[in-house]
N, C-alpha and C. Protein backbone atom coordinates (compact mmCIF):
# COMPACT_ATOMS: atom_id res chain seq x y z
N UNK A 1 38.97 -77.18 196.12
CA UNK A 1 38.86 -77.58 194.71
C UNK A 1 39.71 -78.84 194.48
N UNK A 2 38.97 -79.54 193.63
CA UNK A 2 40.03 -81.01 194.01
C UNK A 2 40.46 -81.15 192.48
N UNK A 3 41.73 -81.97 192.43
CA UNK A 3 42.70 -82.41 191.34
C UNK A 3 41.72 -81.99 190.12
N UNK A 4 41.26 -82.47 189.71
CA UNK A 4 39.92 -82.69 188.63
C UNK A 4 39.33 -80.88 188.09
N UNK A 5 38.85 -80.68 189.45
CA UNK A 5 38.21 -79.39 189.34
C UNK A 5 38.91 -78.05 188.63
N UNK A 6 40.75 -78.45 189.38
CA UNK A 6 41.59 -77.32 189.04
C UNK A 6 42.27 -77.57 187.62
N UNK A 7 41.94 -79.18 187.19
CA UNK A 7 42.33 -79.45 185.35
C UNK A 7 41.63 -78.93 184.22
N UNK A 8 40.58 -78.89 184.60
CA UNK A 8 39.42 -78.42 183.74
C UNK A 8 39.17 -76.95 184.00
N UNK A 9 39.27 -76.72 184.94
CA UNK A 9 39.49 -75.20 185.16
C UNK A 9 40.49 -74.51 184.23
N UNK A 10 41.43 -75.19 184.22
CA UNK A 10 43.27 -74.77 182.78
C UNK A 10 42.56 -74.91 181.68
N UNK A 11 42.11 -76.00 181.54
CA UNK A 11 41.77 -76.43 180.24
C UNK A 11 40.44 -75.44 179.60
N UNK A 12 39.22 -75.36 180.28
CA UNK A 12 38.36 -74.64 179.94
C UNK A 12 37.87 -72.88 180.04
N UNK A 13 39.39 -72.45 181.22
CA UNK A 13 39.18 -71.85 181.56
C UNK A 13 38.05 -71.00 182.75
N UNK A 14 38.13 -70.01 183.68
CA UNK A 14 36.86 -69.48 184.48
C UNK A 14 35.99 -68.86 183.49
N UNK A 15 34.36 -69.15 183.96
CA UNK A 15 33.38 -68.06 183.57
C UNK A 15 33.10 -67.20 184.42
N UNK A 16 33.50 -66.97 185.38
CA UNK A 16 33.19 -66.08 187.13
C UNK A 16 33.24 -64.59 186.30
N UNK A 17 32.23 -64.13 186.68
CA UNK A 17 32.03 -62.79 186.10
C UNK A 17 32.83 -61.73 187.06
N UNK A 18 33.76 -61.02 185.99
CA UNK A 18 34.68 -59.73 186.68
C UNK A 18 33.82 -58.64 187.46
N UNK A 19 34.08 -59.04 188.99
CA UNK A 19 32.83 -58.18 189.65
C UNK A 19 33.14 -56.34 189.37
N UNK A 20 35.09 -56.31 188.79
CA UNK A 20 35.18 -54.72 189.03
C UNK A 20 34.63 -54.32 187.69
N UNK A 21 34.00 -54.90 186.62
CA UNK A 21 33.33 -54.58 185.26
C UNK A 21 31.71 -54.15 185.51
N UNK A 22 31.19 -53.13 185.34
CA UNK A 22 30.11 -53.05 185.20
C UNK A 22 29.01 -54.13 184.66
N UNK A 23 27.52 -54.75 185.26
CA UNK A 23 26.87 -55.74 184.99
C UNK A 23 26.16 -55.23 184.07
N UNK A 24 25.60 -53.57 183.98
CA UNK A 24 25.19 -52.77 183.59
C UNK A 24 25.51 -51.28 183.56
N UNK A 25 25.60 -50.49 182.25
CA UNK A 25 26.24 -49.28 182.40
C UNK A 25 24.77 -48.47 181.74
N UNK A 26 24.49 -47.44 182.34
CA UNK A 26 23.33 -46.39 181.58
C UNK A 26 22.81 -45.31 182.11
N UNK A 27 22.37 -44.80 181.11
CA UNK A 27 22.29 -43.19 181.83
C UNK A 27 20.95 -42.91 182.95
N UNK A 28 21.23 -42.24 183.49
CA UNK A 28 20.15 -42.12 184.58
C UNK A 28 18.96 -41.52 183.99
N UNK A 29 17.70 -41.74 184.47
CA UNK A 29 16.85 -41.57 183.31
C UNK A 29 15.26 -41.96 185.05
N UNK A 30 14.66 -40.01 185.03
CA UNK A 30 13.95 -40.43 186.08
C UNK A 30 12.24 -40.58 185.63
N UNK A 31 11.67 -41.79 186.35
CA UNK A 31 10.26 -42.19 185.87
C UNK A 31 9.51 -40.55 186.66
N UNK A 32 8.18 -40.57 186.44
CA UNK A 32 7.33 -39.31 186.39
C UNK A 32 6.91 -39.59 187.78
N UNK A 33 6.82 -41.07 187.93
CA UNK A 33 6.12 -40.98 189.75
C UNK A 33 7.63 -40.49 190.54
N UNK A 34 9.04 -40.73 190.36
CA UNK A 34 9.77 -40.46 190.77
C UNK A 34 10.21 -38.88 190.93
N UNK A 35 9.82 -38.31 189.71
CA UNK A 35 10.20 -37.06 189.61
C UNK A 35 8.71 -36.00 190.28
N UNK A 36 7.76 -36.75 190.58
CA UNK A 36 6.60 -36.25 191.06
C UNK A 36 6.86 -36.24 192.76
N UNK A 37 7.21 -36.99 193.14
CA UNK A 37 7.72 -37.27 194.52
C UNK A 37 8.79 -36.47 194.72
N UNK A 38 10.13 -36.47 194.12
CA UNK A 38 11.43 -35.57 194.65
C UNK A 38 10.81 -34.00 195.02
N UNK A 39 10.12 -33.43 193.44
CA UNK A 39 9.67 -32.00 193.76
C UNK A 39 9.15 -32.09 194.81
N UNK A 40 7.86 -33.05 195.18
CA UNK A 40 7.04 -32.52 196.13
C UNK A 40 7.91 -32.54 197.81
N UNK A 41 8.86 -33.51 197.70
CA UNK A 41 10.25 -33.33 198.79
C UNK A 41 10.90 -32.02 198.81
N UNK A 42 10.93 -31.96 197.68
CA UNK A 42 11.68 -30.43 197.71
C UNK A 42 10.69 -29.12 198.09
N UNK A 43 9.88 -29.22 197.46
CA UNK A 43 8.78 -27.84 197.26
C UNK A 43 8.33 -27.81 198.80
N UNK A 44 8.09 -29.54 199.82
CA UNK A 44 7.31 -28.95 200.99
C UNK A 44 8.55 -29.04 201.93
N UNK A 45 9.70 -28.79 201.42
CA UNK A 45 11.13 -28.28 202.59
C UNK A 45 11.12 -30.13 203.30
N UNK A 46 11.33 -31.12 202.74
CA UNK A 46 11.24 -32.31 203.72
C UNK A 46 12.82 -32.70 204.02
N UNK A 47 13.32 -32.35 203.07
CA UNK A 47 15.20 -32.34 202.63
C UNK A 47 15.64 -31.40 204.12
N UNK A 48 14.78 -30.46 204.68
CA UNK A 48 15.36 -29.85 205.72
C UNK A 48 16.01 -30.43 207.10
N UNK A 49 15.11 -31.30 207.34
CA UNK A 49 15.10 -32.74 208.02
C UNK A 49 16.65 -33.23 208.20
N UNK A 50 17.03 -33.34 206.98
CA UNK A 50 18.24 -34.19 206.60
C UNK A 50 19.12 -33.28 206.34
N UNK A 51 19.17 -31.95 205.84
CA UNK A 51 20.68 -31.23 205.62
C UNK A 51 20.85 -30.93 206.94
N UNK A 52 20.12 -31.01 208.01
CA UNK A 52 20.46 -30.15 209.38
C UNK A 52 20.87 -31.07 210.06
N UNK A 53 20.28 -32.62 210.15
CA UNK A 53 21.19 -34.03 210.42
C UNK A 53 22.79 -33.73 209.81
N UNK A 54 22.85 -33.76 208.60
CA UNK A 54 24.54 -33.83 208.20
C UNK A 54 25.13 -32.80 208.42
N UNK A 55 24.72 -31.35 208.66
CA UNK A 55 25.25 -30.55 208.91
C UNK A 55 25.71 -30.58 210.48
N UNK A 56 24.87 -31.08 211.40
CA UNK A 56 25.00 -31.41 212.72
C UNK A 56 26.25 -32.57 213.16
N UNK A 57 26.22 -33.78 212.18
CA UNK A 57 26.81 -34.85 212.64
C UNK A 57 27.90 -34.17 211.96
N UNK A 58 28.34 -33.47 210.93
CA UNK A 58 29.31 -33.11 210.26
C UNK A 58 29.98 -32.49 210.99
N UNK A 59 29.66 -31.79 211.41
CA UNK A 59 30.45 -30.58 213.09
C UNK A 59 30.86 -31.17 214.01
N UNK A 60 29.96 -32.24 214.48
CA UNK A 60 30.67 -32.96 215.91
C UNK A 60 31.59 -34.19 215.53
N UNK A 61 31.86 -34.39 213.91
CA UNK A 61 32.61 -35.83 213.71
C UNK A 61 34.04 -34.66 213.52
N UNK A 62 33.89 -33.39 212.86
CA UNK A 62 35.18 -32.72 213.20
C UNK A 62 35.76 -32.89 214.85
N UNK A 63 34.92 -32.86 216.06
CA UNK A 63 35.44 -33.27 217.12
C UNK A 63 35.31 -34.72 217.72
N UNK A 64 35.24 -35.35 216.84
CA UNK A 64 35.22 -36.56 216.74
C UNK A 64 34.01 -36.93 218.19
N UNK A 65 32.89 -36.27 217.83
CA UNK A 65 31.64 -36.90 218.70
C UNK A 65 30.72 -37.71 217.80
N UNK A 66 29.90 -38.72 218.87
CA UNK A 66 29.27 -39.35 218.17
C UNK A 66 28.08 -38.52 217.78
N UNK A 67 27.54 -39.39 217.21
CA UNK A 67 26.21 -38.62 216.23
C UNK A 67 24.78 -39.86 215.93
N UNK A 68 23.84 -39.52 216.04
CA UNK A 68 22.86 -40.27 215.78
C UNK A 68 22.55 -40.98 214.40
N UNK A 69 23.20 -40.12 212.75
CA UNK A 69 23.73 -40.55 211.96
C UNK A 69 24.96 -40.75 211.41
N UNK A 70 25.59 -41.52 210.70
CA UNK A 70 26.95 -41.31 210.25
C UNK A 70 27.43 -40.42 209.19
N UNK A 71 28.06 -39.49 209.41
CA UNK A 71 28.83 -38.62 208.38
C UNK A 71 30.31 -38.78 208.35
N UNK A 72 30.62 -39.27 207.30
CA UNK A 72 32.17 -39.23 207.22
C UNK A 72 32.94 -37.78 206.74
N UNK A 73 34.57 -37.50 207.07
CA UNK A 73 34.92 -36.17 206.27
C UNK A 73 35.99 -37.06 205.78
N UNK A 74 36.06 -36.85 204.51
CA UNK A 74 36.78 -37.54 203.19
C UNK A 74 38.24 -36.33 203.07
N UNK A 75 38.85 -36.13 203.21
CA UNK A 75 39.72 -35.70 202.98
C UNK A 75 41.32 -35.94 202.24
N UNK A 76 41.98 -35.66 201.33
CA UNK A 76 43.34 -36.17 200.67
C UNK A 76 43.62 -35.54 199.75
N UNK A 77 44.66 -35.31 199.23
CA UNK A 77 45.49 -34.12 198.21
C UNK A 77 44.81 -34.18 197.40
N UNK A 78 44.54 -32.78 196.91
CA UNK A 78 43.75 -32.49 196.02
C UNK A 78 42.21 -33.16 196.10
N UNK A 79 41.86 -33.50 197.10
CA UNK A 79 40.29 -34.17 197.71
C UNK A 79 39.20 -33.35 198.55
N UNK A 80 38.78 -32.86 198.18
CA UNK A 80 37.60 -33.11 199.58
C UNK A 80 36.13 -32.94 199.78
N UNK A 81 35.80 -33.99 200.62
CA UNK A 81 34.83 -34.37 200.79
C UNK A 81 33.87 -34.88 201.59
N UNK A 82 32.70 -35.70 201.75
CA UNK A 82 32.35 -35.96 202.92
C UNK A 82 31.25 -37.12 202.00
N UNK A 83 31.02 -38.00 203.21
CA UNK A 83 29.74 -39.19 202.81
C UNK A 83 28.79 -39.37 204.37
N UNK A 84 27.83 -39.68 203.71
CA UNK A 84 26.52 -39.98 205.00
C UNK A 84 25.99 -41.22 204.82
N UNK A 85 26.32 -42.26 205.53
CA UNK A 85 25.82 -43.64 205.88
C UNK A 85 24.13 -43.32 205.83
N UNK A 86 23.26 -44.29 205.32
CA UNK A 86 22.06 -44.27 205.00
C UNK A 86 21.91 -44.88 206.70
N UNK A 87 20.35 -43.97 207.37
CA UNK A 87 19.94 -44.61 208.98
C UNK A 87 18.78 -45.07 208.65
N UNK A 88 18.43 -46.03 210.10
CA UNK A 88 16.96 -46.22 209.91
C UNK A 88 16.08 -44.92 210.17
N UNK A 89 16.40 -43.72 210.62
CA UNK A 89 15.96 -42.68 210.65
C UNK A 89 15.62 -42.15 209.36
N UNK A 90 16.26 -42.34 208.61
CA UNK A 90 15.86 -41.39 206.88
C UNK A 90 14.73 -42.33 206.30
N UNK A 91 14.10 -41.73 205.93
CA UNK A 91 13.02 -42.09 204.86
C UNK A 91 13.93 -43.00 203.42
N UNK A 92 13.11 -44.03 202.95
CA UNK A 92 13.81 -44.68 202.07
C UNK A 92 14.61 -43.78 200.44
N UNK A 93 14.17 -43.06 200.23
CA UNK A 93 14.66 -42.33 199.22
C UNK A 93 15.04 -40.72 199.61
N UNK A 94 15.36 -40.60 200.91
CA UNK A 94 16.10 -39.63 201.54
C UNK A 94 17.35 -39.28 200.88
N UNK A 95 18.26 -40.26 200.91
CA UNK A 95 19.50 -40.03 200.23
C UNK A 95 19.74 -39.68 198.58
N UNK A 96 18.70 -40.78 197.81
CA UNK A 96 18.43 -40.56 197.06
C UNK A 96 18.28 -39.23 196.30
N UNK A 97 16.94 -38.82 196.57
CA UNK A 97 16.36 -37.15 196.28
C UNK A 97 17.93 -36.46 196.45
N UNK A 98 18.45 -36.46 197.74
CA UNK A 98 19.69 -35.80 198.37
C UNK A 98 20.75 -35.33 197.19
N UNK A 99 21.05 -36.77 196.72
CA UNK A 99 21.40 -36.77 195.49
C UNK A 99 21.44 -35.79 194.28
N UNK A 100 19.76 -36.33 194.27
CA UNK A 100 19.49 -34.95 192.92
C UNK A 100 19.19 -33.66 193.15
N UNK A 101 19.19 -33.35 194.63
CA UNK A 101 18.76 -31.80 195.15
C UNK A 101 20.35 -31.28 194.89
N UNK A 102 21.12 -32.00 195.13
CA UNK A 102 22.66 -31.34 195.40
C UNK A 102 23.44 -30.92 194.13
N UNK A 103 23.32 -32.01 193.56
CA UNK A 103 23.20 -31.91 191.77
C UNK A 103 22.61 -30.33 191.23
N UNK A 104 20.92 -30.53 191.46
CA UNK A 104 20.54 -29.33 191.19
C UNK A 104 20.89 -27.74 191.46
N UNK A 105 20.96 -27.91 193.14
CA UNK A 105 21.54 -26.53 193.19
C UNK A 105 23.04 -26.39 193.03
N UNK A 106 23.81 -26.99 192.25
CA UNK A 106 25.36 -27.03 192.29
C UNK A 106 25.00 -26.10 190.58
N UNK A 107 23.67 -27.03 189.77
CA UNK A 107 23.45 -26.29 188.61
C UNK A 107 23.41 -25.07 188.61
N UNK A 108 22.69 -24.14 189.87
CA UNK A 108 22.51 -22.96 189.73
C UNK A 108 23.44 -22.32 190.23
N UNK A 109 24.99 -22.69 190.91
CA UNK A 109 25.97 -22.19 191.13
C UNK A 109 27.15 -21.92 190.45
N UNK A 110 26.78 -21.59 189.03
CA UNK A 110 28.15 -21.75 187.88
C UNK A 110 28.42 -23.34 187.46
N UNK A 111 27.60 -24.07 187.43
CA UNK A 111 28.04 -25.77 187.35
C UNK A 111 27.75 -26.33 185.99
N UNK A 112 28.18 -27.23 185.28
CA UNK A 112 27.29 -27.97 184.48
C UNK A 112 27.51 -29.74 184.67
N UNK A 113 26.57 -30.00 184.35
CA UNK A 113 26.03 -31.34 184.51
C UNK A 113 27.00 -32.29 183.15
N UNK A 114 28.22 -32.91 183.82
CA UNK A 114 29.12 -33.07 182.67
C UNK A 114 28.67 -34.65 182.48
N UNK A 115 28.34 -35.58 183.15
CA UNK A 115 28.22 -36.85 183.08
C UNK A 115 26.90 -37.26 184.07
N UNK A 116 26.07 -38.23 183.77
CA UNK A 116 24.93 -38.46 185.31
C UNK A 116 24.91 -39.98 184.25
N UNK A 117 25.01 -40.76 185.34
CA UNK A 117 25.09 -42.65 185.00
C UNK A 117 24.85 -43.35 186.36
N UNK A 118 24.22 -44.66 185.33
CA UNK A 118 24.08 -45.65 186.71
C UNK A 118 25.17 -46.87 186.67
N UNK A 119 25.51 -47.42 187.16
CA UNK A 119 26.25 -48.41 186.72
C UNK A 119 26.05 -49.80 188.04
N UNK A 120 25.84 -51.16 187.89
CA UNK A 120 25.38 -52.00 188.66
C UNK A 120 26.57 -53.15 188.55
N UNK A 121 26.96 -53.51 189.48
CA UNK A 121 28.04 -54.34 189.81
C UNK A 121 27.65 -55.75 190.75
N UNK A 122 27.92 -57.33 189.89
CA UNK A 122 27.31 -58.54 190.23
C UNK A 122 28.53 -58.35 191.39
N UNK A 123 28.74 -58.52 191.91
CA UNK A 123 29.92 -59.29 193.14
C UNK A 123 29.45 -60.62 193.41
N UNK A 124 30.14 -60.98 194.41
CA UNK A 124 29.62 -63.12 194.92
C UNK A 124 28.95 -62.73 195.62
N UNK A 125 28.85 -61.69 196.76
CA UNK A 125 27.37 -61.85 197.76
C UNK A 125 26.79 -60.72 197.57
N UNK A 126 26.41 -59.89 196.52
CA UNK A 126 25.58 -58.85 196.70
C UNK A 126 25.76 -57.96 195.31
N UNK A 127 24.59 -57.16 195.26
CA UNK A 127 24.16 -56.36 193.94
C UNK A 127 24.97 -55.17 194.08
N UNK A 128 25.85 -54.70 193.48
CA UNK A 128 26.22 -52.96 193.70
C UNK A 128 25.27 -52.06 192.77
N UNK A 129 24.95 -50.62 193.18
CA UNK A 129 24.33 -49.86 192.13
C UNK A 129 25.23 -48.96 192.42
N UNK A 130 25.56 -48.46 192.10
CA UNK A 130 25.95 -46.70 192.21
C UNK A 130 25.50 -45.61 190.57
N UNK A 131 24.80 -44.91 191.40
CA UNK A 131 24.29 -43.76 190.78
C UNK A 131 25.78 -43.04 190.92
N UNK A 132 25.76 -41.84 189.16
CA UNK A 132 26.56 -41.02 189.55
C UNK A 132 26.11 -39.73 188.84
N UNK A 133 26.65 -38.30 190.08
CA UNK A 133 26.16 -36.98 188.96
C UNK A 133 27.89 -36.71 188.74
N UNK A 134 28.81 -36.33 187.37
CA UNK A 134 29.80 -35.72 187.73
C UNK A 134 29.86 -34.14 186.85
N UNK A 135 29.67 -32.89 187.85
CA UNK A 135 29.51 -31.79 187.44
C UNK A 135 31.09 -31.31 186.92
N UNK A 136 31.22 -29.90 186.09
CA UNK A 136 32.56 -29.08 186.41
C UNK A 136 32.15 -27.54 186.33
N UNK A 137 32.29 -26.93 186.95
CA UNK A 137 32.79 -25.57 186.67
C UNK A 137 32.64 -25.23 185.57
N UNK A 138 31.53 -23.69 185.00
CA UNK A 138 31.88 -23.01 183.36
C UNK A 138 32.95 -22.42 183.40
N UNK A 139 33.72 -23.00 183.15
CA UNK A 139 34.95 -22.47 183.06
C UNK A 139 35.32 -21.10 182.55
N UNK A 140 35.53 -20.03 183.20
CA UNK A 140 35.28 -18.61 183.07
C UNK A 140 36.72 -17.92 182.52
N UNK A 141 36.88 -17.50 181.68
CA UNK A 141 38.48 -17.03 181.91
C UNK A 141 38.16 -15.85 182.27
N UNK A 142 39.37 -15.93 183.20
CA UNK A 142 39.55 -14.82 184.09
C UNK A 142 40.56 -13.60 184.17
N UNK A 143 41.57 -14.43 183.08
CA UNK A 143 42.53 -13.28 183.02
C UNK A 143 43.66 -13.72 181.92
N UNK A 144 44.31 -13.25 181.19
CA UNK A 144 45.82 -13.77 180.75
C UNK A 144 47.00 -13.15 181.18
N UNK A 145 48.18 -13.92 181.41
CA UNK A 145 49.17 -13.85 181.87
C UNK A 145 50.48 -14.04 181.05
N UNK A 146 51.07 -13.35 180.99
CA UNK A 146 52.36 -13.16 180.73
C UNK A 146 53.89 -13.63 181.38
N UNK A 147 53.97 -14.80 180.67
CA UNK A 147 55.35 -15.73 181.75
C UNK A 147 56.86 -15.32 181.87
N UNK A 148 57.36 -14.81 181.86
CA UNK A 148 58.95 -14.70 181.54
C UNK A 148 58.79 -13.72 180.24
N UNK A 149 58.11 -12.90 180.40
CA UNK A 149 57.94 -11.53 179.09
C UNK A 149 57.67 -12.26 177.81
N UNK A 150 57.71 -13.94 177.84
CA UNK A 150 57.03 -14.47 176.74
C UNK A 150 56.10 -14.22 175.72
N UNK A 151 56.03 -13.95 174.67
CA UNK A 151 54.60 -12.89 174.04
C UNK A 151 53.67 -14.61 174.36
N UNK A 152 54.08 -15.43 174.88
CA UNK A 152 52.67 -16.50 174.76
C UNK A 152 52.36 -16.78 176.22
N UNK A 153 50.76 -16.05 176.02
CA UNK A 153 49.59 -16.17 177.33
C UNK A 153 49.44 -17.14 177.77
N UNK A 154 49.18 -17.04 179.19
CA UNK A 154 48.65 -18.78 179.14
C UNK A 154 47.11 -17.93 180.36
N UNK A 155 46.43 -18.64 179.73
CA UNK A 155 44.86 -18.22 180.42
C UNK A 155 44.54 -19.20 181.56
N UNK A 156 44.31 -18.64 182.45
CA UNK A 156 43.53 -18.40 184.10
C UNK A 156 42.19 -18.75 183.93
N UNK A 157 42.01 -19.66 184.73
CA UNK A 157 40.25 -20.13 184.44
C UNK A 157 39.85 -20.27 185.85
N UNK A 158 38.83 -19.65 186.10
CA UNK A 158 37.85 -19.97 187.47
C UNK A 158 37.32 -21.40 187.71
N UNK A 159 38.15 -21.79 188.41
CA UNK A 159 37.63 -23.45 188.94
C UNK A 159 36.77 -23.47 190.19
N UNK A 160 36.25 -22.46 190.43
CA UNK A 160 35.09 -22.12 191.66
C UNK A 160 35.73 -23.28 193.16
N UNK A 161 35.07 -24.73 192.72
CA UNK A 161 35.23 -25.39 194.25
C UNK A 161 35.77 -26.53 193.79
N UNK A 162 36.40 -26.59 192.69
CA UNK A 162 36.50 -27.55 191.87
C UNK A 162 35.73 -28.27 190.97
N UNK A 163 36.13 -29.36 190.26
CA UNK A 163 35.31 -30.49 189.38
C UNK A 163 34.35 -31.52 190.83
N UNK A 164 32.94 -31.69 190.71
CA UNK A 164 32.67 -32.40 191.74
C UNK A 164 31.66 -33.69 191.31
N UNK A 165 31.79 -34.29 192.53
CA UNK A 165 31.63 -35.99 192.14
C UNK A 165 30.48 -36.13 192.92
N UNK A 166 29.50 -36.78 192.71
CA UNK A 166 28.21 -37.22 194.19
C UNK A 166 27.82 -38.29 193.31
N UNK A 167 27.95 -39.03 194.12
CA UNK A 167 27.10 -40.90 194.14
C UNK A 167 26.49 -41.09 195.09
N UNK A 168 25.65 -42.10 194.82
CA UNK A 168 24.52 -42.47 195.58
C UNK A 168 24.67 -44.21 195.49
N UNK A 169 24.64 -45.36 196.26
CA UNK A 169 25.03 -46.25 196.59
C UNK A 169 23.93 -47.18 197.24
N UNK A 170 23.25 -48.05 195.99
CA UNK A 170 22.81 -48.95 196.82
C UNK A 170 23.36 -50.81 196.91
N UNK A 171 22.74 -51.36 198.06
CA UNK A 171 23.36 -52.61 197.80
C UNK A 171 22.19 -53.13 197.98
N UNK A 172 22.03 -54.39 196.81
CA UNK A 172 21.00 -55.42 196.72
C UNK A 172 19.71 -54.51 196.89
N UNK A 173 19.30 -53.03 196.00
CA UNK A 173 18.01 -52.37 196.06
C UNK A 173 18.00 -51.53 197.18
N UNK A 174 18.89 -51.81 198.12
CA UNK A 174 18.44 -50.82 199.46
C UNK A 174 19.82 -50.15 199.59
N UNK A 175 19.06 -48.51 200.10
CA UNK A 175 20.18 -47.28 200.54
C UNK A 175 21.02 -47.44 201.07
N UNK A 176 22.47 -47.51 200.91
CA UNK A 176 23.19 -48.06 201.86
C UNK A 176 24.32 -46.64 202.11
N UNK A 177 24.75 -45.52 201.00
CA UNK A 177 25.37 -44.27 201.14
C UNK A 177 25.49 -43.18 200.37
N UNK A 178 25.34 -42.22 200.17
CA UNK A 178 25.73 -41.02 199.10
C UNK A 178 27.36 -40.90 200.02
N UNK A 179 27.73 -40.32 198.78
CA UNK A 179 29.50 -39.67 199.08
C UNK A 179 29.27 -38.33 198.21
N UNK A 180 29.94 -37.00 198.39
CA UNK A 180 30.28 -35.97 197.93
C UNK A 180 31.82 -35.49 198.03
N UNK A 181 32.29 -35.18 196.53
CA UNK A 181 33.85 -35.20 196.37
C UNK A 181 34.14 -33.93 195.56
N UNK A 182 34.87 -33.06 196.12
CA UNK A 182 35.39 -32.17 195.29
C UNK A 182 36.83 -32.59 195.06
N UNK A 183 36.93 -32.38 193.51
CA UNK A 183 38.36 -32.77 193.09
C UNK A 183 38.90 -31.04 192.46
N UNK A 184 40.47 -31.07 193.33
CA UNK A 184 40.23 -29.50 192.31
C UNK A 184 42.18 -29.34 192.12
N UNK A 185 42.59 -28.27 191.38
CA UNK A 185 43.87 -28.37 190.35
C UNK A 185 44.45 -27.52 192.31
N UNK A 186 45.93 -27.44 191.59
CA UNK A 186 47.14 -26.73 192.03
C UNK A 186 47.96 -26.01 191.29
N UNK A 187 47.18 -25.63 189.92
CA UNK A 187 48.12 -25.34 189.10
C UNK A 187 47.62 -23.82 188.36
N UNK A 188 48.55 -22.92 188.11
CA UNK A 188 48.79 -21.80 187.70
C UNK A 188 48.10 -21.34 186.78
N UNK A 189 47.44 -22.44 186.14
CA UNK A 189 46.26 -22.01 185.03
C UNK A 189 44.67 -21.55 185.38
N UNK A 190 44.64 -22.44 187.02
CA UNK A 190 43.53 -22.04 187.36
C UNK A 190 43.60 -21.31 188.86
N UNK A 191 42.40 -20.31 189.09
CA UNK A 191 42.81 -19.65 190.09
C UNK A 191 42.27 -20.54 191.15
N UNK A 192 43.00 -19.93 192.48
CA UNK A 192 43.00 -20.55 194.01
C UNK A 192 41.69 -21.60 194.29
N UNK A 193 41.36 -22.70 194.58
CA UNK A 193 40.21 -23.67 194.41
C UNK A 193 39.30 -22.49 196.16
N UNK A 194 37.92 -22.47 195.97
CA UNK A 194 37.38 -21.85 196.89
C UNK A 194 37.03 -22.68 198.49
N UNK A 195 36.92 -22.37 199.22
CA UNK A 195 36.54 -22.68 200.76
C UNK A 195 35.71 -24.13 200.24
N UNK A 196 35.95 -25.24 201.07
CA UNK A 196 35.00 -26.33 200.66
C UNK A 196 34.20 -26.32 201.75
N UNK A 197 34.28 -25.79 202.88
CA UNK A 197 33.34 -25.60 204.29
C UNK A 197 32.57 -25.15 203.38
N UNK A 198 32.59 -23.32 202.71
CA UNK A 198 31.97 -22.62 202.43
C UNK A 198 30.77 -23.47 201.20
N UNK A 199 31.22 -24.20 200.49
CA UNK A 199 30.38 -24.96 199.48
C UNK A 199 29.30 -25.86 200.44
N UNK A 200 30.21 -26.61 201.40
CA UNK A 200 29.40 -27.86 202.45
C UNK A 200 27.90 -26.84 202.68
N UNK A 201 28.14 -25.24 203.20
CA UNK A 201 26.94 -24.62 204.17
C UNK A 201 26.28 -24.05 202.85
N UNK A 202 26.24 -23.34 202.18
CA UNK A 202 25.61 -23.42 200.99
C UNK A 202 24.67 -24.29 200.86
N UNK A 203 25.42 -25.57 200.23
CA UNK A 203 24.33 -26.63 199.63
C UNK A 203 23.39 -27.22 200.50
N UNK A 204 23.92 -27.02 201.98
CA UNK A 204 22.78 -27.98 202.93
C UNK A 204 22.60 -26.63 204.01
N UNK A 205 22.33 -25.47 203.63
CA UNK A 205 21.56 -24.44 204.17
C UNK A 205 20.53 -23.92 203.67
């Protein structure tokens, strides 16, 4: 940038658009050919294909073997999780559907559907999308408790596997990753967070 460039730059200030600001924020919202296609993924078992891929690469990246697709295990306090690199092996809206199948049956496991958004991010070399579902737990009370003979309860709530997160990730229109995140407490109000293996074989069995 020369003398000139960096004066007028003070003076007029940058227009460079803040790539960490959303370009676009909105709710996810699916067309009829889209939602005609997922069922028929779902209804003729094609998703089977693919939970037995991540369930496979998921096992041997615990022994750190390679794998024909990529599965990451996300792990950190109070975290956990896992993501699957999009292959040329998956069908283009593999991950996608993945997405909303996981979503769905998380619905029929005590879940509700607390937030679902898209949000699209300009950067300098490339388009971000990320889809997001973020579910929580019906929060069940489970019991009240009595602290120090205190007459004041403090109520116990069933946080099942935690609050959970799944995005779906494309760059410049094409699949590039889903991630799945359970976020869950340590704290005395809610009981013990459940097995996250046990959630992983569930949803992709």
């Amino acid at each position: 940038m020369t003398f000139f460039d960096k004066l007028i730059k003070q003076i007029f200030g940058s227009h460079k658009v803040n790539s960490a600001i959303p370009l676009i924020e909105e709710e996810i919202k699916r067309s009829e050919a889209y939602r005609k296609a997922y069922f028929r993924w779902v209804n003729e078992k094609d998703f089977q294909w693919l939970t037995q891929k991540i369930r496979e690469g998921y096992a041997l990246k615990k022994q750190n073997e390679p794998y024909d697709i990529q599965v990451h295990i996300l792990n950190s306090t109070g975290a956990k999780g896992f993501a699957v690199t999009h292959s040329p092996l998956m069908a283009e809206k593999d991950l996608q559907f993945l997405f909303d199948y996981l979503k769905d049956k998380l619905l029929n496991m005590g879940y509700r559907l607390y937030t679902s958004d898209r949000r699209t991010f300009d950067h300098t070399n490339h388009v971000e999308s990320i889809e997001k579902h973020y579910l929580k737990p019906i929060n069940t009370k489970v019991q009240s408790i009595e602290e120090n003979n205190s007459p004041q309860n403090k109520a116990i709530f069933d946080q099942r596997y935690g609050n959970i997160l799944i995005e779906y990730i494309t760059i410049d229109e094409k699949p590039s990753f889903l991630r799945f995140m359970t976020h869950y407490y340590s704290d005395f109000l809610y009981t013990p967070v459940l097995s996250f293996d046990e959630l992983f074989d569930t949803l992709l069995n």
